[in-house]
C-alpha atoms as a PDB file:
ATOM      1  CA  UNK A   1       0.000   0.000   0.000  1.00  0.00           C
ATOM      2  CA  UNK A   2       1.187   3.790   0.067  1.00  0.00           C
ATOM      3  CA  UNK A   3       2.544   3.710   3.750  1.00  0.00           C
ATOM      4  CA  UNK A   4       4.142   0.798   2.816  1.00  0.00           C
ATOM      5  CA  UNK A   5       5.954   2.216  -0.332  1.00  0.00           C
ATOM      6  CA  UNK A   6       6.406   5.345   1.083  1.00  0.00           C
ATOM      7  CA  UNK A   7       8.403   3.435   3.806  1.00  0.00           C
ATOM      8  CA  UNK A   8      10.429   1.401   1.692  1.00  0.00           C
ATOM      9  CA  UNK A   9      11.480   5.040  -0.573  1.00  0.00           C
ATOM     10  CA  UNK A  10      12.016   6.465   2.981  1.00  0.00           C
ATOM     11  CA  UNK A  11      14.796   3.476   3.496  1.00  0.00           C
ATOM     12  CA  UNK A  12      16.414   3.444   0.293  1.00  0.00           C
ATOM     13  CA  UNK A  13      20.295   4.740  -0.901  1.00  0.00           C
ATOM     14  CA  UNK A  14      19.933   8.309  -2.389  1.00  0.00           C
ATOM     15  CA  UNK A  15      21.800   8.631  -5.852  1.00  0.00           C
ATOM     16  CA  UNK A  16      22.748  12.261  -6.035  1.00  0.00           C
ATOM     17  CA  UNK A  17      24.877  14.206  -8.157  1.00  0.00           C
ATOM     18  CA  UNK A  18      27.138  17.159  -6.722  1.00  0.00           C
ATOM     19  CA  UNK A  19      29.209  19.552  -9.405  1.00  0.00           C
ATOM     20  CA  UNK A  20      30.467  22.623  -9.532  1.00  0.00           C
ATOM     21  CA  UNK A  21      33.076  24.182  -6.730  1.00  0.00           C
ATOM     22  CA  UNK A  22      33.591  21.009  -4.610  1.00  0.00           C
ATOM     23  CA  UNK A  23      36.402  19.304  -4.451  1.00  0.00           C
ATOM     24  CA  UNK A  24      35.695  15.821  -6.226  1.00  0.00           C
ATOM     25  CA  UNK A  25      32.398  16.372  -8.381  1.00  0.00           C
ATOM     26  CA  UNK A  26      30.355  13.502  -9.487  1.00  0.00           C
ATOM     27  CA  UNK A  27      27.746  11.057  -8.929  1.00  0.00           C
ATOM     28  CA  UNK A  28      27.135   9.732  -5.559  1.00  0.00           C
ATOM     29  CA  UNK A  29      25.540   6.960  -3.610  1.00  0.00           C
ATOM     30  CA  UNK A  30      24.264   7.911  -0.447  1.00  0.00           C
ATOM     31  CA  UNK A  31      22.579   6.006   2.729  1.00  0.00           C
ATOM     32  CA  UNK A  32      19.186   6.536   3.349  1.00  0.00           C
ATOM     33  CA  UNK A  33      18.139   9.914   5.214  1.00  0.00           C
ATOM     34  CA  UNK A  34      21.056  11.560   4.125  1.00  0.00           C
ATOM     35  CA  UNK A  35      21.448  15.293   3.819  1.00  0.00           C
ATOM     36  CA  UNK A  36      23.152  18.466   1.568  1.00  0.00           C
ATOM     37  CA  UNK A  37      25.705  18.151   3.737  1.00  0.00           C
ATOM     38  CA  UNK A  38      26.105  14.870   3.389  1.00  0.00           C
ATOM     39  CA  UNK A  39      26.461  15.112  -0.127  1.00  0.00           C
ATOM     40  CA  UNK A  40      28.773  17.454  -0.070  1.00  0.00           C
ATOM     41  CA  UNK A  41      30.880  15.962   2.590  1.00  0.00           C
ATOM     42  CA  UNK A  42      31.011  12.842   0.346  1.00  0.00           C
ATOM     43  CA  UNK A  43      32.503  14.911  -2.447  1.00  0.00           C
ATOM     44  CA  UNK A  44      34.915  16.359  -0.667  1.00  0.00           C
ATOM     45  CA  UNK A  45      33.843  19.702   0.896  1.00  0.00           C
ATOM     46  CA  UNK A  46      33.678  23.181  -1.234  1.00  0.00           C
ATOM     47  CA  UNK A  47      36.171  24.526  -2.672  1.00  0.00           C
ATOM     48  CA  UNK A  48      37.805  28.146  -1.780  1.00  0.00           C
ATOM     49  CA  UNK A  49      35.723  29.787  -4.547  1.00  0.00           C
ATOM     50  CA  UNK A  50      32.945  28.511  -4.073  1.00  0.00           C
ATOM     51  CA  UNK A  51      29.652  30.806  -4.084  1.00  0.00           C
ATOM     52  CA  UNK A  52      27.286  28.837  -2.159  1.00  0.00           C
ATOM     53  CA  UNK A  53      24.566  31.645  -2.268  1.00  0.00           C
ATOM     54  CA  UNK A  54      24.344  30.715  -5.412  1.00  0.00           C
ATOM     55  CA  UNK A  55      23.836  26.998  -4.926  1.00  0.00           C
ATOM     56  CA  UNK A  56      21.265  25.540  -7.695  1.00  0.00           C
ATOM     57  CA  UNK A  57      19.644  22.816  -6.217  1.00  0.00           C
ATOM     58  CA  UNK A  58      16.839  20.503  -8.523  1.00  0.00           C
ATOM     59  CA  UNK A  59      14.835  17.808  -7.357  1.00  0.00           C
ATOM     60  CA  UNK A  60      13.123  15.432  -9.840  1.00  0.00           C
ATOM     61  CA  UNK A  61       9.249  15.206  -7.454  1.00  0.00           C
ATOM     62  CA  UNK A  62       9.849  19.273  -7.397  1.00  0.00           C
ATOM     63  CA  UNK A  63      10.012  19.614 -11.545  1.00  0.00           C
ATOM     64  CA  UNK A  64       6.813  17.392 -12.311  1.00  0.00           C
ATOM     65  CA  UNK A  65       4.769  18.996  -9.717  1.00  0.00           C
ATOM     66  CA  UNK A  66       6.223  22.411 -11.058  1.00  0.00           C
ATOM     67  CA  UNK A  67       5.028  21.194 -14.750  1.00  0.00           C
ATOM     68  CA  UNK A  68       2.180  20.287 -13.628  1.00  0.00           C
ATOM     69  CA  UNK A  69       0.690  23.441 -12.318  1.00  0.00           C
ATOM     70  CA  UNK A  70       2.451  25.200 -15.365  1.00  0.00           C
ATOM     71  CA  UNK A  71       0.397  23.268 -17.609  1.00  0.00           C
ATOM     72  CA  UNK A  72      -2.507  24.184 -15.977  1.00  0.00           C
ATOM     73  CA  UNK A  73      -1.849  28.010 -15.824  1.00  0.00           C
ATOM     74  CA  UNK A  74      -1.444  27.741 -19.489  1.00  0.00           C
ATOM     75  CA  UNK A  75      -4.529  25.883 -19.747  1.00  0.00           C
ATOM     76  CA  UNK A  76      -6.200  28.394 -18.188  1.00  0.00           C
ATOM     77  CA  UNK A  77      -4.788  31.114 -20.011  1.00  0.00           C
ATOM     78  CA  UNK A  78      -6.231  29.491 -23.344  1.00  0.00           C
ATOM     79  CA  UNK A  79      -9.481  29.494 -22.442  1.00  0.00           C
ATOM     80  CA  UNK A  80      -9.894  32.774 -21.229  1.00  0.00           C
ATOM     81  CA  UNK A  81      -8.221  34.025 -24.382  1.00  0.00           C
ATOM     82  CA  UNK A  82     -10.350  32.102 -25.542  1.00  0.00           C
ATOM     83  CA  UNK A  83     -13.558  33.323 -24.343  1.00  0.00           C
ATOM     84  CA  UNK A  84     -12.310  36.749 -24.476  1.00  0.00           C
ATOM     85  CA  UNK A  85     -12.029  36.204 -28.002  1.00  0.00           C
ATOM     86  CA  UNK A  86     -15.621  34.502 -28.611  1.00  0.00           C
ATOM     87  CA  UNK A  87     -17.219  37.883 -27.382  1.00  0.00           C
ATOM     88  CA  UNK A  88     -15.696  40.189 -29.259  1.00  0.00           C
ATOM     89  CA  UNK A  89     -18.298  41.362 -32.180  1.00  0.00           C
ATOM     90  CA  UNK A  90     -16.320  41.905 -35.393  1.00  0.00           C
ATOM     91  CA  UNK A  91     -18.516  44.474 -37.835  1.00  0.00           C
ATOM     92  CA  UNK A  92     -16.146  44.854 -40.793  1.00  0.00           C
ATOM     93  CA  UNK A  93     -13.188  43.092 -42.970  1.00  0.00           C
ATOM     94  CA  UNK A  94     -10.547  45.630 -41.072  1.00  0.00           C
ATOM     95  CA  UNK A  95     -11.490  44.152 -37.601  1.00  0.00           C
ATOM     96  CA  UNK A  96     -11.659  40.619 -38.809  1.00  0.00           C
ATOM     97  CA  UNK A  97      -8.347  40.683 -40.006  1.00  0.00           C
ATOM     98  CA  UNK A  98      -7.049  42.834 -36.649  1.00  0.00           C
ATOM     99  CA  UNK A  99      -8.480  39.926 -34.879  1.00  0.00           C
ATOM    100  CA  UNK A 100      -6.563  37.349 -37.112  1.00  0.00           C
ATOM    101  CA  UNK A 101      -3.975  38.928 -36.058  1.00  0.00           C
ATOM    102  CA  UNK A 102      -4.237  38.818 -32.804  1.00  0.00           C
ATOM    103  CA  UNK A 103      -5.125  34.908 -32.804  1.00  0.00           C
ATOM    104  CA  UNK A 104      -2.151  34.512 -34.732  1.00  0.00           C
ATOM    105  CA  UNK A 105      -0.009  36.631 -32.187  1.00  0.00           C
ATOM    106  CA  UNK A 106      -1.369  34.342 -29.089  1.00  0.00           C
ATOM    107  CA  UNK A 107      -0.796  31.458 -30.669  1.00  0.00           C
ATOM    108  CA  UNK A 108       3.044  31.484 -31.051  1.00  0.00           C
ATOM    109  CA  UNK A 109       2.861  32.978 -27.782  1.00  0.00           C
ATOM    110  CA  UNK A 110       1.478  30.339 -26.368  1.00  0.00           C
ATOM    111  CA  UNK A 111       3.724  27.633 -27.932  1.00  0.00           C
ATOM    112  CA  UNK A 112       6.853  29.320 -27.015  1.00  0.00           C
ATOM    113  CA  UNK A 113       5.411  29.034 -23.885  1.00  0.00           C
ATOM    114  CA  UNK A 114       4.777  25.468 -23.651  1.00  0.00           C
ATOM    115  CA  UNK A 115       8.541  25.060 -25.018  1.00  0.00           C
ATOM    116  CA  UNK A 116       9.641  26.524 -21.651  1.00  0.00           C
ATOM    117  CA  UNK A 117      10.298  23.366 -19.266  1.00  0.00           C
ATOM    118  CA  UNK A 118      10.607  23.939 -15.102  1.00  0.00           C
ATOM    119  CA  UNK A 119      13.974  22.950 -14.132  1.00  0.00           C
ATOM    120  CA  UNK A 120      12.520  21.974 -10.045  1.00  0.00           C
ATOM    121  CA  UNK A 121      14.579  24.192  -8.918  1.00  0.00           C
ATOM    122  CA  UNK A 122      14.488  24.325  -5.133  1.00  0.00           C
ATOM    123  CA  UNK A 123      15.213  27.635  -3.989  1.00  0.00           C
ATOM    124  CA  UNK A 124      17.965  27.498  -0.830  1.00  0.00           C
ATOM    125  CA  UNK A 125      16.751  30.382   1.873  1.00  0.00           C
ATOM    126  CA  UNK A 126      20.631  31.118   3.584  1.00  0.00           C
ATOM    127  CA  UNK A 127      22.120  34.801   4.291  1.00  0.00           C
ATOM    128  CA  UNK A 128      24.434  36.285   0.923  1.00  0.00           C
ATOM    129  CA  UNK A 129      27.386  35.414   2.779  1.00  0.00           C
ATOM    130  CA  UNK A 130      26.493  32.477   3.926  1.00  0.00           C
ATOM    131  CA  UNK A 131      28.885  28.984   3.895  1.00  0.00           C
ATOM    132  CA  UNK A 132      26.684  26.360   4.698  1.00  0.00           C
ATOM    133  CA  UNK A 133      23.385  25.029   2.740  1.00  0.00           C
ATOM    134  CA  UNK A 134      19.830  24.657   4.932  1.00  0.00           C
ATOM    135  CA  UNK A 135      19.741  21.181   6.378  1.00  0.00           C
ATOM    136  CA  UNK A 136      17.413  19.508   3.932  1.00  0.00           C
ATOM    137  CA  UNK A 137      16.877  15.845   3.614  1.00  0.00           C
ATOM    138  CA  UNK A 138      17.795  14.123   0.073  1.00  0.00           C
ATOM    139  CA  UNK A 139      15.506  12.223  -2.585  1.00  0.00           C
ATOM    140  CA  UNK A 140      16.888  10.083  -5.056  1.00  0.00           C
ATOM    141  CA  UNK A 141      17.769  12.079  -8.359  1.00  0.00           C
ATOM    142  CA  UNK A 142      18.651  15.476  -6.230  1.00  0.00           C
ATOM    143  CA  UNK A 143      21.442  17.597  -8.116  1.00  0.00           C
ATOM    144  CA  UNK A 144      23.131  19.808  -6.209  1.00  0.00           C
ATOM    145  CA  UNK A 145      25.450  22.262  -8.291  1.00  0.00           C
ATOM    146  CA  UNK A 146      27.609  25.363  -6.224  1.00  0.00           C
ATOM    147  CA  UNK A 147      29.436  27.754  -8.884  1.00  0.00           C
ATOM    148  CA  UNK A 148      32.020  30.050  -8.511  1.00  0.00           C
ATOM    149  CA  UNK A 149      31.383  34.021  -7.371  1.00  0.00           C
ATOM    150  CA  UNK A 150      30.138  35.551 -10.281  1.00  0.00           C
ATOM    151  CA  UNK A 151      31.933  38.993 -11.284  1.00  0.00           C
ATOM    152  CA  UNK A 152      29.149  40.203 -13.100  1.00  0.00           C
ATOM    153  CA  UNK A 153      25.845  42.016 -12.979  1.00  0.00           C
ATOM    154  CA  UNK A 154      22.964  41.881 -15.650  1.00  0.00           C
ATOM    155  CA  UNK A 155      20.508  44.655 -17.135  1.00  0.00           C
ATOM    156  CA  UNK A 156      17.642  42.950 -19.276  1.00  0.00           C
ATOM    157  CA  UNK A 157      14.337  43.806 -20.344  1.00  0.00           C
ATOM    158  CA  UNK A 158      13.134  47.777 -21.912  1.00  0.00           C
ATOM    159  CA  UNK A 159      16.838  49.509 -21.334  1.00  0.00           C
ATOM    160  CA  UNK A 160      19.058  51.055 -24.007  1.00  0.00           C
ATOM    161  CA  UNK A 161      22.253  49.230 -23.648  1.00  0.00           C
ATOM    162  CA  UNK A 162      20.873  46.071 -22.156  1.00  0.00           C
ATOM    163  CA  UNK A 163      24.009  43.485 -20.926  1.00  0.00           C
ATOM    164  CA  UNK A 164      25.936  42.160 -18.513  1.00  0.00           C
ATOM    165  CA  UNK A 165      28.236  44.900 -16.253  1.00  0.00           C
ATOM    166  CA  UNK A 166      31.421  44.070 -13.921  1.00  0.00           C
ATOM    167  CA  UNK A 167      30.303  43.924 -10.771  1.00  0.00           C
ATOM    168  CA  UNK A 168      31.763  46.753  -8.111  1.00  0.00           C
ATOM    169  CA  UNK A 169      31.633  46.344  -4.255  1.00  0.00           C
ATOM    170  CA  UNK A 170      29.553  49.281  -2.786  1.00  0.00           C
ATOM    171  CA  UNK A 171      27.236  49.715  -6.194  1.00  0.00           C
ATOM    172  CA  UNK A 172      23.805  49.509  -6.059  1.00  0.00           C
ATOM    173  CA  UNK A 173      20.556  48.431  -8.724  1.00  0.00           C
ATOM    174  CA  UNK A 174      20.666  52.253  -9.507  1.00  0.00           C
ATOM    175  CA  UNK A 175      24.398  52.607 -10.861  1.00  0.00           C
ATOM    176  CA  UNK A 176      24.054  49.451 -12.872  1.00  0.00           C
ATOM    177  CA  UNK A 177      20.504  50.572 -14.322  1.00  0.00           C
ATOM    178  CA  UNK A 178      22.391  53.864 -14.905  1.00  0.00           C
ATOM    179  CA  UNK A 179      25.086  52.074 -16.743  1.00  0.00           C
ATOM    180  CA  UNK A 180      22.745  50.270 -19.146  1.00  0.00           C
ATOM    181  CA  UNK A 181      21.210  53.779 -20.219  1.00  0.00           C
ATOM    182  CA  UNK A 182      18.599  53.771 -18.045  1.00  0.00           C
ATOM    183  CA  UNK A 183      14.547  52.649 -18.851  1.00  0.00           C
ATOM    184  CA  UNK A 184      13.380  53.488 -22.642  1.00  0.00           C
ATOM    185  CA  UNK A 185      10.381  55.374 -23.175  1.00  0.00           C
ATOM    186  CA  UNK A 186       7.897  52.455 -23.264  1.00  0.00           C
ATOM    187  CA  UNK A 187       9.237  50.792 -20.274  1.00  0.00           C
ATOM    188  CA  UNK A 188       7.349  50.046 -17.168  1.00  0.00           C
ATOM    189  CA  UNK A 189       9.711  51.264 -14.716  1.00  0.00           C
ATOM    190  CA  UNK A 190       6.971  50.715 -11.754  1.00  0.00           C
ATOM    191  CA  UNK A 191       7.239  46.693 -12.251  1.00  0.00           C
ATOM    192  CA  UNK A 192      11.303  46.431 -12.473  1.00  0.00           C
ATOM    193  CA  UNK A 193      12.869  43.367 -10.279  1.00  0.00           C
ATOM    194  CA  UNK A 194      16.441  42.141  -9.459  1.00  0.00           C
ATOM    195  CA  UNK A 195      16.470  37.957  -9.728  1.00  0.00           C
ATOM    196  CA  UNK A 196      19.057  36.864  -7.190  1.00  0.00           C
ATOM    197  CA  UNK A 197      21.693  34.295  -7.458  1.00  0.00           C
ATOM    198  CA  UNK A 198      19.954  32.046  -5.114  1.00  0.00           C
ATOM    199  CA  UNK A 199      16.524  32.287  -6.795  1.00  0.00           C
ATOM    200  CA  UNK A 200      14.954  34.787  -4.857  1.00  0.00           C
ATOM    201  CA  UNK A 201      13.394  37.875  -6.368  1.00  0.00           C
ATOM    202  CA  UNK A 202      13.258  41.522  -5.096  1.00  0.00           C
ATOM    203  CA  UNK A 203      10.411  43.655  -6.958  1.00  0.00           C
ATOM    204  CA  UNK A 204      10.292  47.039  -6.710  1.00  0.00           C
ATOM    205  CA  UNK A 205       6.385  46.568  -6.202  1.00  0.00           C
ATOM    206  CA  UNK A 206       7.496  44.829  -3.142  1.00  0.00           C
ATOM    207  CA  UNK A 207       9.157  48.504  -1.918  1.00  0.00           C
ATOM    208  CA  UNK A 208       6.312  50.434  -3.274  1.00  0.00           C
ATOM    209  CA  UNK A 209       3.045  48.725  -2.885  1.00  0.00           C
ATOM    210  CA  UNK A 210       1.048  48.896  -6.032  1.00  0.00           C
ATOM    211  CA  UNK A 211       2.150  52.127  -7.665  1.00  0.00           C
ATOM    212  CA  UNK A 212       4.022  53.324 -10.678  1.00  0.00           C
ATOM    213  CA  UNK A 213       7.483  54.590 -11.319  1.00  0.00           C
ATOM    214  CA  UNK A 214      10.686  53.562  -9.666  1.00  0.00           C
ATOM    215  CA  UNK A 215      11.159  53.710  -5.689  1.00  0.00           C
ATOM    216  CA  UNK A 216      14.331  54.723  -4.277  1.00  0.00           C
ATOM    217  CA  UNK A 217      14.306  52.545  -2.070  1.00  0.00           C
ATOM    218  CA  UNK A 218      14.556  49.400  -4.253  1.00  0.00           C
ATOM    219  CA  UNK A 219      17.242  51.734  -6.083  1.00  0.00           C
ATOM    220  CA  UNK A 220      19.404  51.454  -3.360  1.00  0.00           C
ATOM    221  CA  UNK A 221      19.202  48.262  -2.640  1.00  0.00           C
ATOM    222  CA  UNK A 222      23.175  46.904  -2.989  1.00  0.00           C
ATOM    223  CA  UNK A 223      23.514  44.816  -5.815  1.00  0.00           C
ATOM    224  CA  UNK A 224      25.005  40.733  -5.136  1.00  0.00           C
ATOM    225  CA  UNK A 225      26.954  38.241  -6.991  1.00  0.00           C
ATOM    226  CA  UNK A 226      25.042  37.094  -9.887  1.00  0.00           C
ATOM    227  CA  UNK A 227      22.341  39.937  -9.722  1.00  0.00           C
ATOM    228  CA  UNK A 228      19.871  40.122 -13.001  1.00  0.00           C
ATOM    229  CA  UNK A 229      18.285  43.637 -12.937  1.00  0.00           C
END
């Protein structure tokens, strides 16, 4: 039965893989109810350049369930395209052909969105400067990968000079937004956000509540390793 089987998972060897900024990278058999640290004591400990903010840690259960509930929201987002679509009343050859457009338009949207596949991608909650991962119990298939400190910061998305920018101590989102040109005209400056190395996310709708333009308060924010702005 499912207690039974769950039991039985519970007391099986992990197979994990560890790469990246440890000392002997590879695939690993582990004993049951083993941990990161386990995993990374069995490959030999980090390395000295290893960022381990920046750990990327998948799990195989954690990338079905995400694909699962991706390929519902995109379910959902057909049909009310969809139905917004179906009530739309077209009274001449100019609008039919706008709207042909349009259903054109959502359609390759939609497919390259269906190409995108989650990775299960377990984001790691542990302080910038941190040197050891959260105590987290392994599953069979985990990958565990810890780069080195990135020496760059990226600037994506409606800017003039969009790119990747050496990273400085003491800079902040500001300098390197500054550096890329700044927003273009049709940008919405109100819903910028930094992605973190780690996985996290900082929006500046998170510093401002729900309004437009650019806080300075998510301006200053100092920028990490491996910051995309």
């Amino acid at each position: 039965n499912a207690v039974t089987l769950a039991t039985s998972q519970q007391r099986q060897n992990k197979r994990v893989r560890v790469e990246g900024e440890v000392l002997r990278p590879g695939d690993y058999l582990l004993p049951a109810q083993s941990s990161i640290a386990d995993a990374l004591a069995a490959a030999g400990g980090l390395t000295p350049a290893a960022f381990v903010f920046g750990t990327d840690f998948t799990r195989e259960s954690v990338r079905m369930s995400q694909q699962e509930n991706y390929e519902r929201a995109l379910r959902n987002l057909e049909t009310e395209i969809a139905l917004a679509t179906s009530t739309q009343r077209i009274t001449s050859a100019d609008e039919a052909a706008a709207q042909a457009g349009r259903s054109a338009a959502t359609a390759r949207l939609i497919e390259r969105l269906r190409a995108i596949k989650p990775t299960g991608r377990v984001v790691l909650q542990m302080p910038p400067d941190g040197r050891e991962l959260p105590k987290l119990m392994l599953e069979d298939g985990d990958r565990l990968l810890v780069p080195s400190v990135p020496s760059s910061v990226g600037v994506f998305g409606s800017v003039f000079n969009a790119g990747s920018y050496l990273r400085e101590d003491g800079r902040s989102l500001a300098d390197y937004l500054r550096l890329a040109g700044g927003p273009t005209r049709g940008a919405d400056a109100g819903s910028t956000f930094v992605l973190r190395a780690n996985g996290t996310v900082v929006s500046n709708l998170q510093e401002s509540g729900w309004g437009s333009g650019m806080r300075s308060s998510f301006e200053r924010l100092p920028t990490l390793p491996g910051d995309t702005l």
